[in-house]
Protein backbone atom coordinates (compact mmCIF):
# COMPACT_ATOMS: atom_id res chain seq x y z
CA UNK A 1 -36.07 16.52 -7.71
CA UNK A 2 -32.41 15.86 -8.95
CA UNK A 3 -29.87 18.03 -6.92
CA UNK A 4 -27.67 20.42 -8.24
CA UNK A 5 -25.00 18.83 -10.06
CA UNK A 6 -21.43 19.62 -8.52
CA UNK A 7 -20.21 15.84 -8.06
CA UNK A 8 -18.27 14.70 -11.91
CA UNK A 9 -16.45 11.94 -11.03
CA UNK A 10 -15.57 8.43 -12.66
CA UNK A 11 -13.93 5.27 -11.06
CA UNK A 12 -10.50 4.16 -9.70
CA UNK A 13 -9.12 6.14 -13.54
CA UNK A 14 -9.72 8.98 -12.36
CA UNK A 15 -8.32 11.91 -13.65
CA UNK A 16 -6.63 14.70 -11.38
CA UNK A 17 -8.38 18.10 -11.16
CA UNK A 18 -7.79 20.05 -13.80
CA UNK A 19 -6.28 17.85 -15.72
CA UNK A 20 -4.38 19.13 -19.07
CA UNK A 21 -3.29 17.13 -22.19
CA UNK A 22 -1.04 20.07 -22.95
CA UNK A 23 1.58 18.89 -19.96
CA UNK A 24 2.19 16.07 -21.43
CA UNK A 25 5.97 16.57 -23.28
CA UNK A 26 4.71 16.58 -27.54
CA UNK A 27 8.29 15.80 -28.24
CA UNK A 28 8.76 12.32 -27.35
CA UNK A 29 4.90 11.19 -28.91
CA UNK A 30 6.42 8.84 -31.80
CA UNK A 31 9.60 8.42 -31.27
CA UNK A 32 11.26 5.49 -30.10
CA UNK A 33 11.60 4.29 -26.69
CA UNK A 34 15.23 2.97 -27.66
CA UNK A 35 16.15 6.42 -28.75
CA UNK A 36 18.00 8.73 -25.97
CA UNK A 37 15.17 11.10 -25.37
CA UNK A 38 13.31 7.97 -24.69
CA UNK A 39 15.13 6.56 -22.53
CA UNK A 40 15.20 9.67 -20.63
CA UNK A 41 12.11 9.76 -20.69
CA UNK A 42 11.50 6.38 -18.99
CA UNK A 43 14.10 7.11 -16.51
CA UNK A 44 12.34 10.64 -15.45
CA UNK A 45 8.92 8.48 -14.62
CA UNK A 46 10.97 5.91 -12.45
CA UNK A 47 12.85 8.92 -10.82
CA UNK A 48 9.71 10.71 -10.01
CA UNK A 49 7.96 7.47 -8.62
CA UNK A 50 10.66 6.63 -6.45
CA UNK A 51 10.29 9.98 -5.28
CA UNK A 52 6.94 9.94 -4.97
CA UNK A 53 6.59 6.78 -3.17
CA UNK A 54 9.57 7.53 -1.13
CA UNK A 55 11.16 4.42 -1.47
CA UNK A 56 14.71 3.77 -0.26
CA UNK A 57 18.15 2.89 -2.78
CA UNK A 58 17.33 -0.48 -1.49
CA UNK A 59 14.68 -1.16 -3.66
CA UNK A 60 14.98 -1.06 -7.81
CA UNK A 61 11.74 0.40 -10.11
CA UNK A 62 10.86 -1.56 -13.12
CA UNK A 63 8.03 -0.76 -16.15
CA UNK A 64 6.73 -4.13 -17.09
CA UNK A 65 4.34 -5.41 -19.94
CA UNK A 66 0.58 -5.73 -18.72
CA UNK A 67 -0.60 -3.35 -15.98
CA UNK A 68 -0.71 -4.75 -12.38
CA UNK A 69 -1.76 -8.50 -12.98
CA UNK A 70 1.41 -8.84 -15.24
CA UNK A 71 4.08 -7.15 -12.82
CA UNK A 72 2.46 -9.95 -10.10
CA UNK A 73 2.61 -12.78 -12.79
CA UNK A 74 6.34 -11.94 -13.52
CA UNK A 75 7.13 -12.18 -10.06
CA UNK A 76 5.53 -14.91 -9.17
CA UNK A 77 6.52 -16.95 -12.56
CA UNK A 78 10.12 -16.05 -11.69
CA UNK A 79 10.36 -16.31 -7.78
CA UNK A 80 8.02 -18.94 -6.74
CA UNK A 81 9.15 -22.36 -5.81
CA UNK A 82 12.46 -22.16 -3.83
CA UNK A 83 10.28 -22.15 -0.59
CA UNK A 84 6.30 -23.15 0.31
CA UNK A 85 3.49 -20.68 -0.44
CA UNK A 86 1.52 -19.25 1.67
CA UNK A 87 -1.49 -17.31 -0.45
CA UNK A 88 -4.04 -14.89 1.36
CA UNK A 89 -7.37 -14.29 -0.06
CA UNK A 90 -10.46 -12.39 0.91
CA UNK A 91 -11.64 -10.46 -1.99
CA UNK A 92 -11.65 -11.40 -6.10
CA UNK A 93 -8.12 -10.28 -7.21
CA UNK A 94 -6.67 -12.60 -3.87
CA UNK A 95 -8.48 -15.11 -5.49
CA UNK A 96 -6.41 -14.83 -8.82
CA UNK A 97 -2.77 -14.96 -7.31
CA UNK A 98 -4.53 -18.59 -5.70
CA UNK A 99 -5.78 -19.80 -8.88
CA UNK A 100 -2.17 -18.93 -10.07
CA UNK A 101 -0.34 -20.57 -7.62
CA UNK A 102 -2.45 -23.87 -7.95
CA UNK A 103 -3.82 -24.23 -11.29
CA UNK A 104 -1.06 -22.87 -13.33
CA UNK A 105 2.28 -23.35 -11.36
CA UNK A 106 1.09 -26.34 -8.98
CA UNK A 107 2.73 -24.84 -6.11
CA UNK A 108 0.18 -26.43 -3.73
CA UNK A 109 0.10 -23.51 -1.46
CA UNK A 110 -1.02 -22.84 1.76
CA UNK A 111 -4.52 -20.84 1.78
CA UNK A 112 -5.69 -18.84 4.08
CA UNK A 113 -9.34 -17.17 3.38
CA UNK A 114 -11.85 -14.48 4.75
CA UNK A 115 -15.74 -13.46 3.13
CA UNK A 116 -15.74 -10.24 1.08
CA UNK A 117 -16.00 -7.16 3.79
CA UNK A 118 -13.49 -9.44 6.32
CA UNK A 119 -9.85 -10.21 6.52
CA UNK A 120 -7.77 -13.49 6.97
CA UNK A 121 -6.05 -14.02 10.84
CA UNK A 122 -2.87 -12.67 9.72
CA UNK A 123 -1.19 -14.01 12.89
CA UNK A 124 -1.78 -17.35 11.33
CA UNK A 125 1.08 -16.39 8.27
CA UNK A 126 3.96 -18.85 8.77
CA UNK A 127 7.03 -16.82 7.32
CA UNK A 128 9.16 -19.22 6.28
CA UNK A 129 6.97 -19.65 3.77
CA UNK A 130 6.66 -16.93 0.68
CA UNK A 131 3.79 -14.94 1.40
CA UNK A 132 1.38 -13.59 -1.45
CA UNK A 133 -1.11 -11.26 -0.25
CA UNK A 134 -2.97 -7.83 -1.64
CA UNK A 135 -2.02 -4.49 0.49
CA UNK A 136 -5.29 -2.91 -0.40
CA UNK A 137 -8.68 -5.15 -1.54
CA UNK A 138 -9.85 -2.95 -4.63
CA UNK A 139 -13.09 -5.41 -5.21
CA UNK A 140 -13.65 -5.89 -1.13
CA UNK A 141 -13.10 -2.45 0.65
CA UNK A 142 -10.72 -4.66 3.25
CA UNK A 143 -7.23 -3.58 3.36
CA UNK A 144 -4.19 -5.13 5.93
CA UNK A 145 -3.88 -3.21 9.16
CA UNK A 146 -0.41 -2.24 8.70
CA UNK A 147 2.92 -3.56 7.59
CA UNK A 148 3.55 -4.83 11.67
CA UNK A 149 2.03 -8.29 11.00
CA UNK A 150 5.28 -8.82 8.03
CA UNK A 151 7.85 -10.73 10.27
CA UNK A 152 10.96 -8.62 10.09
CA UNK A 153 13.16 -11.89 9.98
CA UNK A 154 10.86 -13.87 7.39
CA UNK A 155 12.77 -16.46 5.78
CA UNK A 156 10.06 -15.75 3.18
CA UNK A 157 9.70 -13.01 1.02
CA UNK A 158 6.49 -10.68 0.87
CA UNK A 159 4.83 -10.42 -2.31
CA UNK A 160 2.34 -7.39 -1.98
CA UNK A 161 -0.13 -6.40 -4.64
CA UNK A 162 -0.27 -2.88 -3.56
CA UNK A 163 -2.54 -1.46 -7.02
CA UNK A 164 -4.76 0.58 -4.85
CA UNK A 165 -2.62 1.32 -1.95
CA UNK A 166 0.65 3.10 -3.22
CA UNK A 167 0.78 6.61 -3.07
CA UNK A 168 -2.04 6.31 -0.35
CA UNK A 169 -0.95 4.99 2.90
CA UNK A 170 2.36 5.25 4.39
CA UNK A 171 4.45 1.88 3.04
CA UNK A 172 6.91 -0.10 5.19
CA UNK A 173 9.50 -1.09 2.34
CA UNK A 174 11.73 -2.83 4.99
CA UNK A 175 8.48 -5.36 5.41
CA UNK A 176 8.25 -5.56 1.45
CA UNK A 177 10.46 -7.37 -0.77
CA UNK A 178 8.33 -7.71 -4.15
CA UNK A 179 5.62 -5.05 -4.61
CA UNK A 180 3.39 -3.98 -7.72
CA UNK A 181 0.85 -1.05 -8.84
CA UNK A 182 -0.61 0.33 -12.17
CA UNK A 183 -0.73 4.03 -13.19
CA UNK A 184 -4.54 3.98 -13.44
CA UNK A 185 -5.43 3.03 -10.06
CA UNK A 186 -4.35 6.51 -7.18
CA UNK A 187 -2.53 8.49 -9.99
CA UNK A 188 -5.16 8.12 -12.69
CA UNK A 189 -3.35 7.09 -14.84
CA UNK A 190 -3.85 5.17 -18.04
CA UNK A 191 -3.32 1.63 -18.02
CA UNK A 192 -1.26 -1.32 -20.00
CA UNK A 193 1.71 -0.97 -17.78
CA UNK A 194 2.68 -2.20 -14.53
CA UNK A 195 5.39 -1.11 -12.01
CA UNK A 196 7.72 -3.76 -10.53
CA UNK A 197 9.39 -2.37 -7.32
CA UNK A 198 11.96 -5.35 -6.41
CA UNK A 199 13.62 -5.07 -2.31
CA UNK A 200 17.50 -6.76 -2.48
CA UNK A 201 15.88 -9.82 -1.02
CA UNK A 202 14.04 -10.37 -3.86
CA UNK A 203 16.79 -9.77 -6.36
CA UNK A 204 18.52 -12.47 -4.15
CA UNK A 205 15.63 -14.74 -5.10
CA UNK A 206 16.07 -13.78 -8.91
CA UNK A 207 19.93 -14.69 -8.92
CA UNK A 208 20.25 -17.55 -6.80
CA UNK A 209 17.11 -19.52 -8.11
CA UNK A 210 16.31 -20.85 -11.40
CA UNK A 211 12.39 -22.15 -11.56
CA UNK A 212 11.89 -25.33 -13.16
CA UNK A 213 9.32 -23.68 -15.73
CA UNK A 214 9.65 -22.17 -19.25
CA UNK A 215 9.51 -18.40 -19.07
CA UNK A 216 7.92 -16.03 -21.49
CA UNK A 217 10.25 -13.19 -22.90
CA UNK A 218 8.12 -11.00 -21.26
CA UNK A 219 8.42 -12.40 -17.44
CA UNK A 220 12.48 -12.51 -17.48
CA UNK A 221 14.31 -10.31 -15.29
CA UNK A 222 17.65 -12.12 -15.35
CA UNK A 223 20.79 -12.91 -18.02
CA UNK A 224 22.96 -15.30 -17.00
CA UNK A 225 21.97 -15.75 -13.61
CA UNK A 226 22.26 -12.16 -13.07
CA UNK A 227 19.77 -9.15 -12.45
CA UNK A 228 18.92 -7.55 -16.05
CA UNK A 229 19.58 -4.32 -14.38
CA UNK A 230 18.36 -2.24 -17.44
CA UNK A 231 14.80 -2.84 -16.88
CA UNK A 232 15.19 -0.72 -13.85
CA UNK A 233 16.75 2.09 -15.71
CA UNK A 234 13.93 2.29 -18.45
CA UNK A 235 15.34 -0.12 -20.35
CA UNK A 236 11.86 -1.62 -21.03
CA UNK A 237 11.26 -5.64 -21.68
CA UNK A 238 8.96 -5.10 -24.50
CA UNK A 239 7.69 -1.82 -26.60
CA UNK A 240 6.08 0.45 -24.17
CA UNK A 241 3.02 3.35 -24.69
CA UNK A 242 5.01 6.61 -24.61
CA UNK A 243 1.76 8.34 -24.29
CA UNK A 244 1.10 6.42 -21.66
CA UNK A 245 4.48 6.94 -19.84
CA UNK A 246 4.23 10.87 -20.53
CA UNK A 247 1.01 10.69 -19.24
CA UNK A 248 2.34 9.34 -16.02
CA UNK A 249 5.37 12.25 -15.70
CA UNK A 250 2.45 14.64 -15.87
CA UNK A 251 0.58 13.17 -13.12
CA UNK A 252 3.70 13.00 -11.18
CA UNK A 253 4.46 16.03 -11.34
CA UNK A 254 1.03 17.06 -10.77
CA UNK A 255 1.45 15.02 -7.54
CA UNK A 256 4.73 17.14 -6.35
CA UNK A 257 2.57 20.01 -6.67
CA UNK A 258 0.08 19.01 -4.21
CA UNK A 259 2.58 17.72 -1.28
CA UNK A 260 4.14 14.64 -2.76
CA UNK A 261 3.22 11.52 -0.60
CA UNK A 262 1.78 13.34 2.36
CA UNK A 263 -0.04 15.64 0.14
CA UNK A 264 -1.90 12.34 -1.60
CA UNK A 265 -1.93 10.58 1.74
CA UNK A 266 -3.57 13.68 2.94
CA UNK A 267 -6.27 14.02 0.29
CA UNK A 268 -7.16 10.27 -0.05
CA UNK A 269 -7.84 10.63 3.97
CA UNK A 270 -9.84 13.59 3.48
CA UNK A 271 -12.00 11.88 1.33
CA UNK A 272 -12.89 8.64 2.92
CA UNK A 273 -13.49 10.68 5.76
CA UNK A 274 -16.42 12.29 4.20
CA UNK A 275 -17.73 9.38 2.31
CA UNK A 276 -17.50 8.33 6.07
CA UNK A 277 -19.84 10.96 7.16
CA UNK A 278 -22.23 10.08 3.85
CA UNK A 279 -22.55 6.47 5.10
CA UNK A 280 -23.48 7.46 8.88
CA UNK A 281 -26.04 10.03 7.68
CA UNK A 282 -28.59 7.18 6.04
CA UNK A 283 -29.89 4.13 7.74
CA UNK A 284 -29.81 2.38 4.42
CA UNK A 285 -26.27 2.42 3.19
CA UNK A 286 -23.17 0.78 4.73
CA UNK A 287 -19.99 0.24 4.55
CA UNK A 288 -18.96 -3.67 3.47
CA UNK A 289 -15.97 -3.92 5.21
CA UNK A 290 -17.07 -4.03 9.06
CA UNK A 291 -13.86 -3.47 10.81
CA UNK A 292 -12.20 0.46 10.32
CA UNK A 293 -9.10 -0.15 10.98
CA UNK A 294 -9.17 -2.41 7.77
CA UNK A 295 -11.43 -0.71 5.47
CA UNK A 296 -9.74 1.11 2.35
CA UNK A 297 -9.51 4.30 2.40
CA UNK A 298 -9.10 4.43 -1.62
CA UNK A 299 -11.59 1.79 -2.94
CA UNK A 300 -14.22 1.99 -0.51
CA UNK A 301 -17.28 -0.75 -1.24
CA UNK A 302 -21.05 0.10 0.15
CA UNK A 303 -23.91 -2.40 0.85
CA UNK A 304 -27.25 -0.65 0.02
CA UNK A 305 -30.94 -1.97 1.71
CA UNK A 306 -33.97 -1.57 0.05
CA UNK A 307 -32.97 -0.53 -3.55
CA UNK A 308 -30.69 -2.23 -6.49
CA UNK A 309 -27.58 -0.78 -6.40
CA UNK A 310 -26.98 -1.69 -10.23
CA UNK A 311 -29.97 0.67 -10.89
CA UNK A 312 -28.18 3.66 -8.83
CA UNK A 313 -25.18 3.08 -10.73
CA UNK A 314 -26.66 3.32 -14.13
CA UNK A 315 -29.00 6.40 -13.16
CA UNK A 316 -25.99 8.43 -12.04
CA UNK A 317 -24.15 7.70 -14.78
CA UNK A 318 -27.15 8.80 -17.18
CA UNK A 319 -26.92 11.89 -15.41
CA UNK A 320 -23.11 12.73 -15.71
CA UNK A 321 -22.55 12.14 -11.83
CA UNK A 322 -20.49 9.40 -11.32
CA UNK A 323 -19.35 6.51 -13.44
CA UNK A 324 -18.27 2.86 -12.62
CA UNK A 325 -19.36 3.49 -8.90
CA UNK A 326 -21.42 -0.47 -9.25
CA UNK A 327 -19.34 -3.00 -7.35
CA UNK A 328 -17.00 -5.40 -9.02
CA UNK A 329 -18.76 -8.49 -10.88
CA UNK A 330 -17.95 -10.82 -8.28
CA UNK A 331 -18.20 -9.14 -5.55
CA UNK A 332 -21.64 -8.46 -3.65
CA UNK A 333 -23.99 -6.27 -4.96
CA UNK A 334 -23.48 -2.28 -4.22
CA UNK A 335 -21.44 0.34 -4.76
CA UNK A 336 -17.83 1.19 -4.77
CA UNK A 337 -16.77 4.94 -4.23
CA UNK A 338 -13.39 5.82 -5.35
CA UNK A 339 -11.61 8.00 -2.53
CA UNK A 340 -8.27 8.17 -3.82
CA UNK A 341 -6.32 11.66 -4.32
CA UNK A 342 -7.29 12.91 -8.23
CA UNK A 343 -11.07 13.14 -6.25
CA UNK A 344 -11.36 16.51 -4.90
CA UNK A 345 -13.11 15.97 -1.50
CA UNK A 346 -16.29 18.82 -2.31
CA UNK A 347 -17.27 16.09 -4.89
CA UNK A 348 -16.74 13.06 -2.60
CA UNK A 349 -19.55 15.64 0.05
CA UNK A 350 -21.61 16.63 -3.22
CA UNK A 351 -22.50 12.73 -4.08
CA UNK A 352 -24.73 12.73 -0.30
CA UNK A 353 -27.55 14.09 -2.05
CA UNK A 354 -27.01 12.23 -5.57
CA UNK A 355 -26.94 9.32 -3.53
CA UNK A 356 -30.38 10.12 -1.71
CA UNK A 357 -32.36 10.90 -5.53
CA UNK A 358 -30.50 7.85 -6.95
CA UNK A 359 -31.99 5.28 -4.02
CA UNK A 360 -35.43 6.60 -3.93
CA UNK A 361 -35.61 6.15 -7.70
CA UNK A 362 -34.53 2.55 -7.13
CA UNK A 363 -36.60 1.39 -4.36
């Protein structure tokens, strides 16, 4: 028998609850970004995510073309090559920034690697090197400890891909110099742009080194050896989705409303928590990443015995009770459980029994 359906839920996109197309501002849908509503437009969003994220004057907010993966690109196409690499990798999107670093900008970096569900020896990081690593593993479960391992006098600079941590766990931005995230990922936001959040080392890097590589229009954040400081006052590289960025204000603001960063920090915990208590219940579900003091609390990725996991992910979704839960494509079979803060925690407790009818169906 099917339990009673409570649980509606999709993946890391998720909307907040009650969600409302009417907050988003009608005004600004059509006009141009150039024009000064747009622009203040632009510069409310990067307002309310430095708020949100409570990030220090230090640090500068950009919108960039392409969603996460181009806000990394740009930095590392623009800041890599004044000092050795060191590249950590233990989960698919890890993997990319390597392939990056050797196939396409021949950096020949230093490497270090752990299996899906572990983490590299961080104490192994030489910092004089420029370190590229991901805060959070979206496709692994397996997040860093803390910010304690980032040498607070690197001669390096950190280059975190923080998609699927932001906005869920407390951030050290003294440790960070060059960070990125996409709307889509804890806000729920839609996706096709990514945020740059630059630390003054790291605008250093941009105005005292010139890479030895051509540069798409796109990846530029200097003119004349100089910061293009209007990028990080909404002055946008390229055309941006004002849907998209009013979309964003409204789940902003919907964040202020539930506590800001402690509020999100508070609800993402609450959730994994009782995903927790889902995964100790049953003999025949796990979590991947071994370790809890490294396991994500947002993207949290579950090993199933004795049924296909790809099965349970397609039966819930037939019956409207949770969608793009199967684990990413290359990373080992089972099921990944979004925990972040637009999931109310009764629906992260209502999947238990979905979870039970959707395995004995698969066996």
């Amino acid at each position: 028998m099917r339990p009673a359906r409570p649980y509606f839920s999709s993946g890391p996109c998720a909307k907040p609850p009650g969600w409302n197309p009417e907050w988003i501002d009608q005004r600004i849908l059509g006009r141009s970004h150039r024009s000064g509503l747009g622009k203040e437009r632009l510069q409310l969003c990067i307002d309310l995510m430095r708020d949100a994220l409570q990030l220090p004057d230090t640090h500068r907010i950009g919108i960039v073309p392409a969603s996460d993966t181009g806000a990394f690109e740009m930095a590392m196409w623009s800041m890599l090559g004044a000092r050795p690499v060191t590249a950590l990798a233990w989960e698919s999107f890890g993997e990319g920034w390597v392939t990056d670093a050797v196939k396409q900008l021949r950096l020949d970096p230093n490497v270090l690697r752990a299996d899906y569900g572990q983490l590299p020896d961080l104490g192994k990081v030489d910092w004089s090197h420029d370190v590229l690593f991901t805060w959070n593993g979206t496709t692994s479960g397996v997040r860093v400890p803390d910010g304690n391992w980032i040498a607070s006098d690197r001669e390096g600079l950190s280059f975190a891909d923080a998609t699927s941590a932001v906005l869920a766990y407390d951030l050290p931005w003294d440790r960070i110099d060059v960070a990125t995230f996409s709307w889509q990922k804890v806000l729920g936001g839609e996706g096709a742009h990514g945020i740059l959040i630059l630390g003054p080392r790291a605008v250093e890097r941009l105005e005292t080194f010139t890479p030895d590589r051509p540069l798409p229009k796109i990846f530029r954040l200097t003119k004349s050896g100089r910061l293009n400081e209007g990028v990080f006052k909404g002055e946008t590289i390229n055309t941006p989705s004002m849907l998209a960025v009013e979309d964003s204000i409204a789940v902003l603001e919907w964040a202020k409303r539930v506590g800001g960063l402690e509020g999100l920090m508070a609800r993402t915990e609450a959730n994994a928590s009782a995903l927790d208590r889902i995964v100790e219940e049953r003999e025949w579900l796990h979590h991947l990443a071994q370790d809890p003091a490294t396991r994500s609390k947002t993207s949290v990725c579950l090993t199933v015995d004795g049924a296909d996991p790809k099965k349970m992910a397609k039966l819930l979704e037939a019956e409207d009770v949770a969608y793009d839960i199967a684990s990413y494509r290359d990373a080992p079979a089972g099921l990944r459980i979004w925990c972040g803060a637009t999931v109310d925690t009764a629906d992260i407790e209502a999947l238990g029994p979905w979870l039970d009818w959707a395995w004995e169906q698969s066996r």
